[in-house]
N, C-alpha and C. Protein backbone atom coordinates (compact mmCIF):
# COMPACT_ATOMS: atom_id res chain seq x y z
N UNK A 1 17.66 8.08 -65.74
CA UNK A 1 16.49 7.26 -65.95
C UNK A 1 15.53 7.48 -64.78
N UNK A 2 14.54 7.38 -65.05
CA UNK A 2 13.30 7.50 -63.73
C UNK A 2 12.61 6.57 -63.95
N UNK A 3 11.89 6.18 -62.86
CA UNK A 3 10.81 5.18 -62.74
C UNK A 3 9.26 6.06 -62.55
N UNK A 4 8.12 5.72 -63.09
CA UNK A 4 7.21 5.60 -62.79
C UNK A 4 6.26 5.65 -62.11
N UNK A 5 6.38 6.25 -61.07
CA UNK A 5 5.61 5.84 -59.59
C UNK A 5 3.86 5.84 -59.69
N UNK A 6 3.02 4.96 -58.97
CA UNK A 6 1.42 5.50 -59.98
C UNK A 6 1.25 4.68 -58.07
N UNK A 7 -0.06 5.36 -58.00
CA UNK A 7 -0.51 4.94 -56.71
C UNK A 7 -1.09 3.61 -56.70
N UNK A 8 -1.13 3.06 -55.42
CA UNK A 8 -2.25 1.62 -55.66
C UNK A 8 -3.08 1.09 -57.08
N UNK A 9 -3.71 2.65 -56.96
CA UNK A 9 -4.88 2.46 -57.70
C UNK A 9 -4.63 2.32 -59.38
N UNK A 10 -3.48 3.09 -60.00
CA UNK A 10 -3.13 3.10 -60.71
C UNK A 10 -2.76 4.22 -61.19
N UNK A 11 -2.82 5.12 -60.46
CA UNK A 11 -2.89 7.01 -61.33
C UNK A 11 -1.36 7.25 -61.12
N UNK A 12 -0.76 8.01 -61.82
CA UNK A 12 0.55 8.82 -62.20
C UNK A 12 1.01 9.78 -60.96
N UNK A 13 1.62 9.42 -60.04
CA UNK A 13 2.09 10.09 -58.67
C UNK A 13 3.03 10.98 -59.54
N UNK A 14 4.38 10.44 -59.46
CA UNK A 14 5.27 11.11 -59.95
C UNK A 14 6.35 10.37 -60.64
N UNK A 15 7.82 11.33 -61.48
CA UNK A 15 9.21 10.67 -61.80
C UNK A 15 9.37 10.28 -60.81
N UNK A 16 10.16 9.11 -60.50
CA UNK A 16 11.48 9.31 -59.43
C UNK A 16 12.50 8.80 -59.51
N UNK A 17 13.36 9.15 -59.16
CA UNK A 17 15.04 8.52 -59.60
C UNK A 17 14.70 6.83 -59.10
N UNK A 18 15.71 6.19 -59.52
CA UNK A 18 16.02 4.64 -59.07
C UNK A 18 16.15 4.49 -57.41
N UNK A 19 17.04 5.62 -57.20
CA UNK A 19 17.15 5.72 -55.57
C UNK A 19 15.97 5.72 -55.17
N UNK A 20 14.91 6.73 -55.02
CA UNK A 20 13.93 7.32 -54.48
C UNK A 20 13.01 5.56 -54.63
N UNK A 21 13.08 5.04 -55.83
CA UNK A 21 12.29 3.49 -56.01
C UNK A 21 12.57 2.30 -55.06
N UNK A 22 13.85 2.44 -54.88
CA UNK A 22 14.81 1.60 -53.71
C UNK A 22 14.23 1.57 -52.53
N UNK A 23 13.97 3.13 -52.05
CA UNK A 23 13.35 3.16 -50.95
C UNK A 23 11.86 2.59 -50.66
N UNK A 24 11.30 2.92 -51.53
CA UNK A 24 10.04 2.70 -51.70
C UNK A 24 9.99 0.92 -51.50
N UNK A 25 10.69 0.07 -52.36
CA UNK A 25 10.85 -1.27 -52.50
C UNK A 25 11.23 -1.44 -51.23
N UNK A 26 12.53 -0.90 -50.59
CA UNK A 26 13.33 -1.11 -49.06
C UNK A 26 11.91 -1.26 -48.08
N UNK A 27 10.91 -0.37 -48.04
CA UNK A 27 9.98 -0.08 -46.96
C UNK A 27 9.30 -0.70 -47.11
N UNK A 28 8.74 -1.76 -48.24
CA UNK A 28 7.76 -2.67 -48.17
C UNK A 28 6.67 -1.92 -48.87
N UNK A 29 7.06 -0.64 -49.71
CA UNK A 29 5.48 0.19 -50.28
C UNK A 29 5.53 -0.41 -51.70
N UNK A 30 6.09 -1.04 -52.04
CA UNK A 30 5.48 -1.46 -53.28
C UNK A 30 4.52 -2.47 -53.48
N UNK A 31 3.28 -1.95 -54.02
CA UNK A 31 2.58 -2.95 -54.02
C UNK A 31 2.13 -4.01 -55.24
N UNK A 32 2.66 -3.46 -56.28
CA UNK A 32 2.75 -4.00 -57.72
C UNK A 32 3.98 -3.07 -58.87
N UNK A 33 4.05 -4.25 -59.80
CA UNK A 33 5.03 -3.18 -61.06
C UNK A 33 5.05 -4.08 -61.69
N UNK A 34 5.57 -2.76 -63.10
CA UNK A 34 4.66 -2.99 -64.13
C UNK A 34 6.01 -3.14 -65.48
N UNK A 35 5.99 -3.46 -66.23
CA UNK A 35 7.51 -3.18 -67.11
C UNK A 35 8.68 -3.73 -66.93
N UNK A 36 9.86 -3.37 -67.70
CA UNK A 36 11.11 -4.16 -67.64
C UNK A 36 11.76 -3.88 -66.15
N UNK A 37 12.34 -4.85 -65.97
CA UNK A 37 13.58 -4.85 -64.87
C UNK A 37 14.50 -3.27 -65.39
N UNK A 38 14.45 -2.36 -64.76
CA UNK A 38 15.65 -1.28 -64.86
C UNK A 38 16.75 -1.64 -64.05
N UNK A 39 17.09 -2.25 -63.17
CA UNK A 39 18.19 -1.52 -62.41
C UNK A 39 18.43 -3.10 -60.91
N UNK A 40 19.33 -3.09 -60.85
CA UNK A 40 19.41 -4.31 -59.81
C UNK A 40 20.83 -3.92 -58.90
N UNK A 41 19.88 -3.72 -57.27
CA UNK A 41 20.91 -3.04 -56.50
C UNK A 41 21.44 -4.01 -55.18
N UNK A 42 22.61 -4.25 -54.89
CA UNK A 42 22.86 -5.53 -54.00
C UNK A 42 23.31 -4.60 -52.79
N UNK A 43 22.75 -5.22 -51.81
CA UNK A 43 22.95 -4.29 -50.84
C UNK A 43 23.91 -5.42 -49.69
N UNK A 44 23.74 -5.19 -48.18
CA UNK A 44 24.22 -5.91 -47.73
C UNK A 44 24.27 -7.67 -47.12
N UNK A 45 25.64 -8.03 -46.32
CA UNK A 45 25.25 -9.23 -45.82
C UNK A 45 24.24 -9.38 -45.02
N UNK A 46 23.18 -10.51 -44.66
CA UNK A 46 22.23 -10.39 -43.56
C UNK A 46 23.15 -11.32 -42.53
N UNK A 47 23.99 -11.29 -41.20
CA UNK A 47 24.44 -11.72 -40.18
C UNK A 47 24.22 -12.74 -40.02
N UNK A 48 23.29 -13.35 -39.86
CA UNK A 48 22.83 -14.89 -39.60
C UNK A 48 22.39 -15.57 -40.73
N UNK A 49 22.45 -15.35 -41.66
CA UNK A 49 22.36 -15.94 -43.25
C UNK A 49 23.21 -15.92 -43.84
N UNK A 50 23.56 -15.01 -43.77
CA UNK A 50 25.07 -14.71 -45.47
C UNK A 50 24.54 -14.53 -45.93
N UNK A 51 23.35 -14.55 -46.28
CA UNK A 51 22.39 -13.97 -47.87
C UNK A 51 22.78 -12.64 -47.54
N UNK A 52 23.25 -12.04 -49.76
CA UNK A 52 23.34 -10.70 -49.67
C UNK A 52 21.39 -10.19 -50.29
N UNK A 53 20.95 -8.77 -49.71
CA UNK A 53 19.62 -8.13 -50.17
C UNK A 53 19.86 -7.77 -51.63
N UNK A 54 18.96 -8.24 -52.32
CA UNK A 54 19.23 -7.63 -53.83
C UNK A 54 17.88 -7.11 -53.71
N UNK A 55 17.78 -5.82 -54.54
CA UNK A 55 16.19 -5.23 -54.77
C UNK A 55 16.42 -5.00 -56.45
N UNK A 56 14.95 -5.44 -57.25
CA UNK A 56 14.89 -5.16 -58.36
C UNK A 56 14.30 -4.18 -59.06
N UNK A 57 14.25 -3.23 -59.50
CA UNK A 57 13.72 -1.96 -60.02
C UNK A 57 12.77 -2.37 -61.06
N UNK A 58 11.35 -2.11 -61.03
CA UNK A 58 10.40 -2.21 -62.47
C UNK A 58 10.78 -0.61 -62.92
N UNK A 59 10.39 -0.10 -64.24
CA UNK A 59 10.50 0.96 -65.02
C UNK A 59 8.89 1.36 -64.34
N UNK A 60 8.08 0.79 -63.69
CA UNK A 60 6.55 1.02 -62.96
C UNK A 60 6.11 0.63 -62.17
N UNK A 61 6.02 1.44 -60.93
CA UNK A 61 5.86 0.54 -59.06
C UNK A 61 4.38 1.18 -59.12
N UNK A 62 3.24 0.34 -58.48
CA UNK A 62 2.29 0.99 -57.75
C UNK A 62 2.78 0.97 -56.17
N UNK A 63 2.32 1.80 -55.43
CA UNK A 63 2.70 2.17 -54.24
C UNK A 63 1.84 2.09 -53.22
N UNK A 64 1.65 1.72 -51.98
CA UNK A 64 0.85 1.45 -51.13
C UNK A 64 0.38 3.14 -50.94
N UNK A 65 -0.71 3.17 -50.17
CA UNK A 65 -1.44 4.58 -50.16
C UNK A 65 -2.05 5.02 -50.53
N UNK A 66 -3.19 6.32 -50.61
CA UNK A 66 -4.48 7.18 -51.27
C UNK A 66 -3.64 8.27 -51.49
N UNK A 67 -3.82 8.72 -52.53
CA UNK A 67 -3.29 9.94 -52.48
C UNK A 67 -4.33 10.60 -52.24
N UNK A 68 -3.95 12.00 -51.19
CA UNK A 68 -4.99 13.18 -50.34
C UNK A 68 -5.59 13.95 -51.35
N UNK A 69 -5.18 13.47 -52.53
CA UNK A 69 -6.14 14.47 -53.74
C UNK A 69 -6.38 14.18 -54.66
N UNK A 70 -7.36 14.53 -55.58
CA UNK A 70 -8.06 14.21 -56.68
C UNK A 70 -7.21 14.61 -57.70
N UNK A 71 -6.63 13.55 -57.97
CA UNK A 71 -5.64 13.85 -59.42
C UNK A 71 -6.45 14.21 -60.98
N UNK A 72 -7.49 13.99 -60.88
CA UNK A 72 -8.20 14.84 -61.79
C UNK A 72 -8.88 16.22 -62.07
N UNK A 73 -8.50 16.58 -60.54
CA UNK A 73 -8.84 17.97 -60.98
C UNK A 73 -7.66 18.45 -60.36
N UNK A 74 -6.25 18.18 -60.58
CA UNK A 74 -5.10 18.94 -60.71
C UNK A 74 -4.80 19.44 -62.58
N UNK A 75 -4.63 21.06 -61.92
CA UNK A 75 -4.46 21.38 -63.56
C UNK A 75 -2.84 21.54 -63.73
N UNK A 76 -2.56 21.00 -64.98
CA UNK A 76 -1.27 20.80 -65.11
C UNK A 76 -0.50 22.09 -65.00
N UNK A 77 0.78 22.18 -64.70
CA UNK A 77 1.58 23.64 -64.92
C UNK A 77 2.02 23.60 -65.99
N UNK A 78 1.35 24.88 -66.51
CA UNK A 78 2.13 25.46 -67.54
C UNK A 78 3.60 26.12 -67.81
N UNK A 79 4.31 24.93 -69.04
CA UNK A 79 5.93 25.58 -69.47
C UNK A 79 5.84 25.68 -70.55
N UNK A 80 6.86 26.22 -71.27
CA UNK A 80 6.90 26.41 -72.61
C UNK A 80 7.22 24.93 -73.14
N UNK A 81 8.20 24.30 -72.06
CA UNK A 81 8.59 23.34 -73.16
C UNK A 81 7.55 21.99 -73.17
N UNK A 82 6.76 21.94 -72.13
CA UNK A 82 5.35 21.34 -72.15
C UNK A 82 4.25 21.88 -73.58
N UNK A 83 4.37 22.95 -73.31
CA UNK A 83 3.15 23.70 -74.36
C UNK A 83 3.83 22.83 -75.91
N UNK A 84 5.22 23.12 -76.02
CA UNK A 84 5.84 23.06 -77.53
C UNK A 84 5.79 21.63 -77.87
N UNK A 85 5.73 20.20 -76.65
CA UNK A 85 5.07 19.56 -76.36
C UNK A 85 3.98 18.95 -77.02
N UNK A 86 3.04 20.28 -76.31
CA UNK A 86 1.85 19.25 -76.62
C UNK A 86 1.25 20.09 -78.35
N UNK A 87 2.07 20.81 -78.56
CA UNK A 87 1.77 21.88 -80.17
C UNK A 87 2.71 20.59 -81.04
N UNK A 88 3.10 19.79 -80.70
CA UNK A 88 4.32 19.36 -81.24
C UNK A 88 5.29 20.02 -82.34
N UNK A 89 5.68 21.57 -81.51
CA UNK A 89 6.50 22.08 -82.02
C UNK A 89 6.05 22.97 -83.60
N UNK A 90 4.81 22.88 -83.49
CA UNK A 90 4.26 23.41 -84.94
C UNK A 90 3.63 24.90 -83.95
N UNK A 91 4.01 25.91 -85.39
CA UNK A 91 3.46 27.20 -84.98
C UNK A 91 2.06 27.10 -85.70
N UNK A 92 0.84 27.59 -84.61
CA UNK A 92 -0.46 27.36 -84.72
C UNK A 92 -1.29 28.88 -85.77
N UNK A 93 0.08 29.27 -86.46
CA UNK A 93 -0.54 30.26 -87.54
C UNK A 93 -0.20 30.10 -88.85
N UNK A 94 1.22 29.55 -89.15
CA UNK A 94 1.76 28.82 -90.17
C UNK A 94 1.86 27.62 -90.29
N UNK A 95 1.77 27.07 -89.58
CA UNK A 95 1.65 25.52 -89.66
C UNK A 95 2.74 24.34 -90.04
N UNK A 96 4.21 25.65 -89.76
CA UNK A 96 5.61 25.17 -89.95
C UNK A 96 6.08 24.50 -88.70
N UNK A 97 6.40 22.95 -88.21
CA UNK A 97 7.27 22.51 -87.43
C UNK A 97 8.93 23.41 -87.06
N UNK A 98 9.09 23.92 -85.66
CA UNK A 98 10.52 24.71 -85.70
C UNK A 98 11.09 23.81 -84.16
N UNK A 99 12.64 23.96 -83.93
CA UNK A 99 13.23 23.33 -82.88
C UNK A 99 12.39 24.31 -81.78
N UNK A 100 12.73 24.28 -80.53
CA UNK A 100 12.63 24.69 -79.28
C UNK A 100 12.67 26.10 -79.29
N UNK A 101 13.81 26.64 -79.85
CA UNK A 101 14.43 28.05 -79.76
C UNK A 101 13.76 28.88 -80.58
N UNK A 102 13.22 28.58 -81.42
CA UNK A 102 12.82 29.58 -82.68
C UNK A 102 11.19 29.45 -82.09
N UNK A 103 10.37 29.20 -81.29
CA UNK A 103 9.23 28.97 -80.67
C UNK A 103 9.34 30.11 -79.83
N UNK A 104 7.59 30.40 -79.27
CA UNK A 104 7.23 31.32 -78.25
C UNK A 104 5.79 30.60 -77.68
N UNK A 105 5.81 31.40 -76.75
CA UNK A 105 4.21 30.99 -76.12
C UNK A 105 3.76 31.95 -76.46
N UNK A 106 2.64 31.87 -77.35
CA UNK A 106 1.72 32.94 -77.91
C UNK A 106 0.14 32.62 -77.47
N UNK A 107 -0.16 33.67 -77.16
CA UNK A 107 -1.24 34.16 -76.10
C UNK A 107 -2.39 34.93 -77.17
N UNK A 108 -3.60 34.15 -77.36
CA UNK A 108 -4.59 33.88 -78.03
C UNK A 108 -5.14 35.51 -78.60
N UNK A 109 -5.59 35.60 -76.64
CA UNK A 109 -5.91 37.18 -76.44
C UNK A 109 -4.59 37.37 -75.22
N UNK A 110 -4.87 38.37 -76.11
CA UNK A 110 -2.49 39.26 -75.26
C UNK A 110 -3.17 39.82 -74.41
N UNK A 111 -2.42 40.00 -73.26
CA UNK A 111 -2.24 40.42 -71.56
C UNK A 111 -2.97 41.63 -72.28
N UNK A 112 -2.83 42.62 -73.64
CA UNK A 112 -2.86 44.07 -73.61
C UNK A 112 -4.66 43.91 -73.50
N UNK A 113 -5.59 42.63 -73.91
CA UNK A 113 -6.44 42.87 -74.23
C UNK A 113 -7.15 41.98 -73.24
N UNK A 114 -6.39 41.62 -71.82
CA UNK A 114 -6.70 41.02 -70.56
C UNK A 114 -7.48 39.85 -70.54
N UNK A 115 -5.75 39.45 -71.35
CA UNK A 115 -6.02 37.60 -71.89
C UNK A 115 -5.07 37.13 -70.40
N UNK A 116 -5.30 35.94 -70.68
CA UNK A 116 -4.56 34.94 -69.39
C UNK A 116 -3.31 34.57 -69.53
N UNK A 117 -2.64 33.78 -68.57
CA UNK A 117 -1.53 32.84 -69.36
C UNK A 117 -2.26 31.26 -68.34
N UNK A 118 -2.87 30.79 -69.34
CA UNK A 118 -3.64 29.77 -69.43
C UNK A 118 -3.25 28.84 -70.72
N UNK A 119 -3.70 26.92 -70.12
CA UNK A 119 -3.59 26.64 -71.40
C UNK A 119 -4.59 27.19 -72.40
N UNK A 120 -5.60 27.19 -72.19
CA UNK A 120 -6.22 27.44 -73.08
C UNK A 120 -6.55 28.80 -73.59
N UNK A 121 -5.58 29.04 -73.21
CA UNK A 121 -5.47 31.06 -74.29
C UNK A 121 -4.45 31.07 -74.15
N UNK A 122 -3.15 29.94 -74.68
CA UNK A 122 -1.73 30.03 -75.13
C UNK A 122 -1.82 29.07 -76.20
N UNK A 123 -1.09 29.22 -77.43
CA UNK A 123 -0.52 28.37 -78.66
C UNK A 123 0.99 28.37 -78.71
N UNK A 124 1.70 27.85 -79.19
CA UNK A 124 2.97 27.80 -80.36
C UNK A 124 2.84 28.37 -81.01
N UNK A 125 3.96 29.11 -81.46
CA UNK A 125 3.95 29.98 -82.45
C UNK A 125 5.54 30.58 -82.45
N UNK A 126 5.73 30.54 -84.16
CA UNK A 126 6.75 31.16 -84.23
C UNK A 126 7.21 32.70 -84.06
N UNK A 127 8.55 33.17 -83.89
CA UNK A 127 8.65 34.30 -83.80
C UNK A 127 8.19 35.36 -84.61
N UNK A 128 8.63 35.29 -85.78
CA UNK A 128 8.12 35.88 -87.20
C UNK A 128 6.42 35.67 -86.38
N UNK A 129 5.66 34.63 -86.52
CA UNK A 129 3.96 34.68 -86.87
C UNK A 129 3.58 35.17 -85.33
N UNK A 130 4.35 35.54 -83.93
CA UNK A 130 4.30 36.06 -83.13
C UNK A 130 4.71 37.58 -83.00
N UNK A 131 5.65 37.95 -84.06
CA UNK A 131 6.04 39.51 -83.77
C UNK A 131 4.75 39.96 -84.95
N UNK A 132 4.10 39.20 -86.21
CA UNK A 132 3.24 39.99 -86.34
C UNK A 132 1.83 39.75 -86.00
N UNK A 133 1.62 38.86 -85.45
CA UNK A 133 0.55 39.08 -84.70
C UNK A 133 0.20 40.04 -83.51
N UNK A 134 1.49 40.54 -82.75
CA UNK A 134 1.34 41.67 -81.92
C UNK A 134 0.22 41.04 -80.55
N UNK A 135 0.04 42.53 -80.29
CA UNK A 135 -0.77 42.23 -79.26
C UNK A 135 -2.51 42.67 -80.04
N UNK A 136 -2.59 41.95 -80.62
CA UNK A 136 -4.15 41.69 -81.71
C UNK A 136 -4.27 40.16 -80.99
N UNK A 137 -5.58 40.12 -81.45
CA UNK A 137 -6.57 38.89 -81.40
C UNK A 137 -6.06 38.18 -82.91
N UNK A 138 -6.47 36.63 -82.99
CA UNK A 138 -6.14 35.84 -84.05
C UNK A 138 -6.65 36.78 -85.61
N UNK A 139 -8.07 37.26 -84.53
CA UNK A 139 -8.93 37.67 -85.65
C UNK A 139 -8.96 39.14 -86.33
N UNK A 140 -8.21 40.20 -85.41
CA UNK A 140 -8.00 41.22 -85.89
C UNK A 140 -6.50 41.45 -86.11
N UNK A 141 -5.92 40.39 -86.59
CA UNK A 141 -4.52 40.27 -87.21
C UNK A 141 -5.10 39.57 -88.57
N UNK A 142 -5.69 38.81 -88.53
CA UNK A 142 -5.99 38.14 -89.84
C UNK A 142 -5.63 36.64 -90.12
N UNK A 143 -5.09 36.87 -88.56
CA UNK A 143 -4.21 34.97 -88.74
C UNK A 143 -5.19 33.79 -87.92
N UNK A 144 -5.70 33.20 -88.73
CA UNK A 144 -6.47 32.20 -88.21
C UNK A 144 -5.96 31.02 -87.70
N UNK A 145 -6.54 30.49 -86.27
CA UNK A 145 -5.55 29.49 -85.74
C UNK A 145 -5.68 28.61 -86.09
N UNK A 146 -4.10 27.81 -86.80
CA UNK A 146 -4.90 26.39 -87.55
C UNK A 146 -5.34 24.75 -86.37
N UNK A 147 -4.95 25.33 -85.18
CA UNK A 147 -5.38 24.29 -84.14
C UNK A 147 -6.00 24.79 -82.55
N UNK A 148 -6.79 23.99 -81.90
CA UNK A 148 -7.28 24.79 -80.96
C UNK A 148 -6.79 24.30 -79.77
N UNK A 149 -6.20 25.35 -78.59
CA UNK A 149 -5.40 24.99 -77.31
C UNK A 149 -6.32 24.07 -76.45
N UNK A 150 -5.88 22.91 -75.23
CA UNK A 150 -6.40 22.60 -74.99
C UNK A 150 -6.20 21.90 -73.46
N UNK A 151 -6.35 21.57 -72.32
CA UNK A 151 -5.75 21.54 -70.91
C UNK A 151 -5.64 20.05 -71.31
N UNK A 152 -4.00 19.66 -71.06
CA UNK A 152 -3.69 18.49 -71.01
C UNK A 152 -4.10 17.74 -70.18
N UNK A 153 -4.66 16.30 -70.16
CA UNK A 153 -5.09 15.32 -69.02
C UNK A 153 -3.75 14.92 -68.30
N UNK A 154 -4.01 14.84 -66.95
CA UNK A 154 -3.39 14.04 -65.93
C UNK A 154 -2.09 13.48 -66.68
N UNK A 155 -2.36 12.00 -68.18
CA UNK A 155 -1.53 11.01 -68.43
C UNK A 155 -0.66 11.88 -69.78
N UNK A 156 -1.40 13.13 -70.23
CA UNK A 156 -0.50 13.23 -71.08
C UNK A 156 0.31 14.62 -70.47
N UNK A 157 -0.27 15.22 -69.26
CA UNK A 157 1.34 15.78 -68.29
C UNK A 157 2.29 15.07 -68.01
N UNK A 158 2.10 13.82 -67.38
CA UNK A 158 3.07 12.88 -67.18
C UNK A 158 4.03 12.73 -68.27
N UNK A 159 3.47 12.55 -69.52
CA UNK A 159 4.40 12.59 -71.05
C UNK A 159 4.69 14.01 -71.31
N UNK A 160 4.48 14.59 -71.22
CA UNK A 160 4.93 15.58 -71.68
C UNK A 160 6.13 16.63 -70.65
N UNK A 161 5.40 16.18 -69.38
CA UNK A 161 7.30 16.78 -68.40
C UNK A 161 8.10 15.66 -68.70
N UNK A 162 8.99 14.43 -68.73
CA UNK A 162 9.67 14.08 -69.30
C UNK A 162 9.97 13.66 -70.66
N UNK A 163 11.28 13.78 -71.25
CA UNK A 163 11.47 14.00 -72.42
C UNK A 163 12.05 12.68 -72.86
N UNK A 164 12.64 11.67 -71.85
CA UNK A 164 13.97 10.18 -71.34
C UNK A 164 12.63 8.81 -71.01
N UNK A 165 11.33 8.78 -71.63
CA UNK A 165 10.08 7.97 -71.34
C UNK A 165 10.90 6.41 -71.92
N UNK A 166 10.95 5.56 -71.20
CA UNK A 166 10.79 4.36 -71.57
C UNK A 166 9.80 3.89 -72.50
N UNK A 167 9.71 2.84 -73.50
CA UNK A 167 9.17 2.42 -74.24
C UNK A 167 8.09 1.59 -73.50
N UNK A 168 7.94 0.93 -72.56
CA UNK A 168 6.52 0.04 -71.39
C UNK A 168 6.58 1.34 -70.71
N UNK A 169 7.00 2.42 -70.01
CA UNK A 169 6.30 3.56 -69.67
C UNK A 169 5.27 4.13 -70.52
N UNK A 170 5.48 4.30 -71.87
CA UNK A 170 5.01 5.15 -72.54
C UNK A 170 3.73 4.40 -73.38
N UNK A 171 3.72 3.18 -73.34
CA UNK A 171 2.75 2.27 -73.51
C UNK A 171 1.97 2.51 -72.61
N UNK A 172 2.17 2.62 -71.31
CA UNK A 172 1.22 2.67 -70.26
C UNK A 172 0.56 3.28 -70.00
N UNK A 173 1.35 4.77 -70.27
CA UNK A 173 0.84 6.57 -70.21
C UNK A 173 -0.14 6.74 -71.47
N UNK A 174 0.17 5.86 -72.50
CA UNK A 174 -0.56 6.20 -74.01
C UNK A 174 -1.29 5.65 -73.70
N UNK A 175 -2.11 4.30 -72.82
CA UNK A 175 -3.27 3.52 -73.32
C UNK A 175 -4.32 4.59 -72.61
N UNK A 176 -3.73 5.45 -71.49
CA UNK A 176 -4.86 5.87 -70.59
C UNK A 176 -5.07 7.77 -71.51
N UNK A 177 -4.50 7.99 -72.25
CA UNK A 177 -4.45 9.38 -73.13
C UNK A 177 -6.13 9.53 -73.77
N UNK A 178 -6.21 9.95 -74.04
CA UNK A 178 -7.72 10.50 -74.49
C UNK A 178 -7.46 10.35 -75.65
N UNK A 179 -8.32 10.01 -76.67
CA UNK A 179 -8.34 9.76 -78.28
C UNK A 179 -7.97 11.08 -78.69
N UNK A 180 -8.36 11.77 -78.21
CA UNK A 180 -8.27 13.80 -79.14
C UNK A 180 -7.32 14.10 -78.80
N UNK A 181 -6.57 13.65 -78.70
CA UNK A 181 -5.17 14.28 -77.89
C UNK A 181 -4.02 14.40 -79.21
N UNK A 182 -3.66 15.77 -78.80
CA UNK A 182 -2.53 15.71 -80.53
C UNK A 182 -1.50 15.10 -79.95
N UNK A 183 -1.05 13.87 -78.75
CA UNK A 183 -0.11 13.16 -78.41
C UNK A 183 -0.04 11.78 -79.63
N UNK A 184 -1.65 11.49 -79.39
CA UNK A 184 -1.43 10.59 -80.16
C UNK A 184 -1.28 10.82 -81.48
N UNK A 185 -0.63 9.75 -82.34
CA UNK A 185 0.14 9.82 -83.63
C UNK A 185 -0.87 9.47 -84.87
């Protein structure tokens, strides 16, 4: 399970294990959270109290701090299993849904014709509608793309590298998603 981490302000830092949240809570950086109780860790006696430390885990901490960079103009990294992701698994020439394995990253304009590996000159695509498309263009294969690639925002990288999203995580990540987004349903 991971938690959430989003800065002060509210933006999507990173996963982090329960441990890594502990600390964060231990040091006094939490500055708000957001969601269910995950996780409740009892730590030790305090000497002159007897009180034992309990810390409570939200599924969403904001964190004291600026982050040193403009999280909007970080461009997401490209994986396959991000791309298949955000294609939701549909090949963008047939228009057939396939598992993980039977998928490729297919490349708009191919390396042969000094295309990128960019989001936006990569699709889904199956093997079959990838071995004959070759190294051709959509258009001098004949296969027209039935959807157009597109650089995921900030909130829907966050959804799309984990696969284990809590249900108030994913509420949270969805309200800030862009309407055009093939995330939403």
């Amino acid at each position: 399970m991971k938690v959430l981490k989003l800065s002060a302000q509210g933006l999507p830092q990173s996963w982090i294990s329960l441990e890594q949240a502990v600390i964060h809570y231990a040091a006094e950086e939490v500055r708000w959270e957001m969601g269910h109780e995950v996780a409740v860790f009892h730590g030790g006696h305090n000497a002159l109290t007897g009180r034992q430390s309990i810390i409570t885990v939200s599924s969403i901490i904001g964190t004291k701090g600026v982050p040193n960079i403009n999280p909007f103009e970080l461009k997401p990294g490209l994986t396959n299993s991000k791309l298949f992701a955000r294609d939701r698994n549909i090949c963008a020439y047939c228009g057939e849904q396939f598992e993980d394995a039977a998928l490729t990253r297919e490349h708009i304009i191919p390396f042969a014709q000094h295309g990128v590996d960019t989001w936006m000159n990569v699709v889904t695509a199956c093997r079959p509608c990838n071995h004959h498309k070759s190294h051709r263009t959509p258009e001098q294969a004949h296969m027209p793309l039935l959807y157009t690639p597109y650089v995921p925002s900030l909130w829907e990288d966050f959804i799309l590298r984990n696969r284990r999203i809590l249900a108030d995580q994913m509420e949270f990540l969805m309200a800030h998603v862009p309407k055009s987004s093939r995330l939403v349903a």
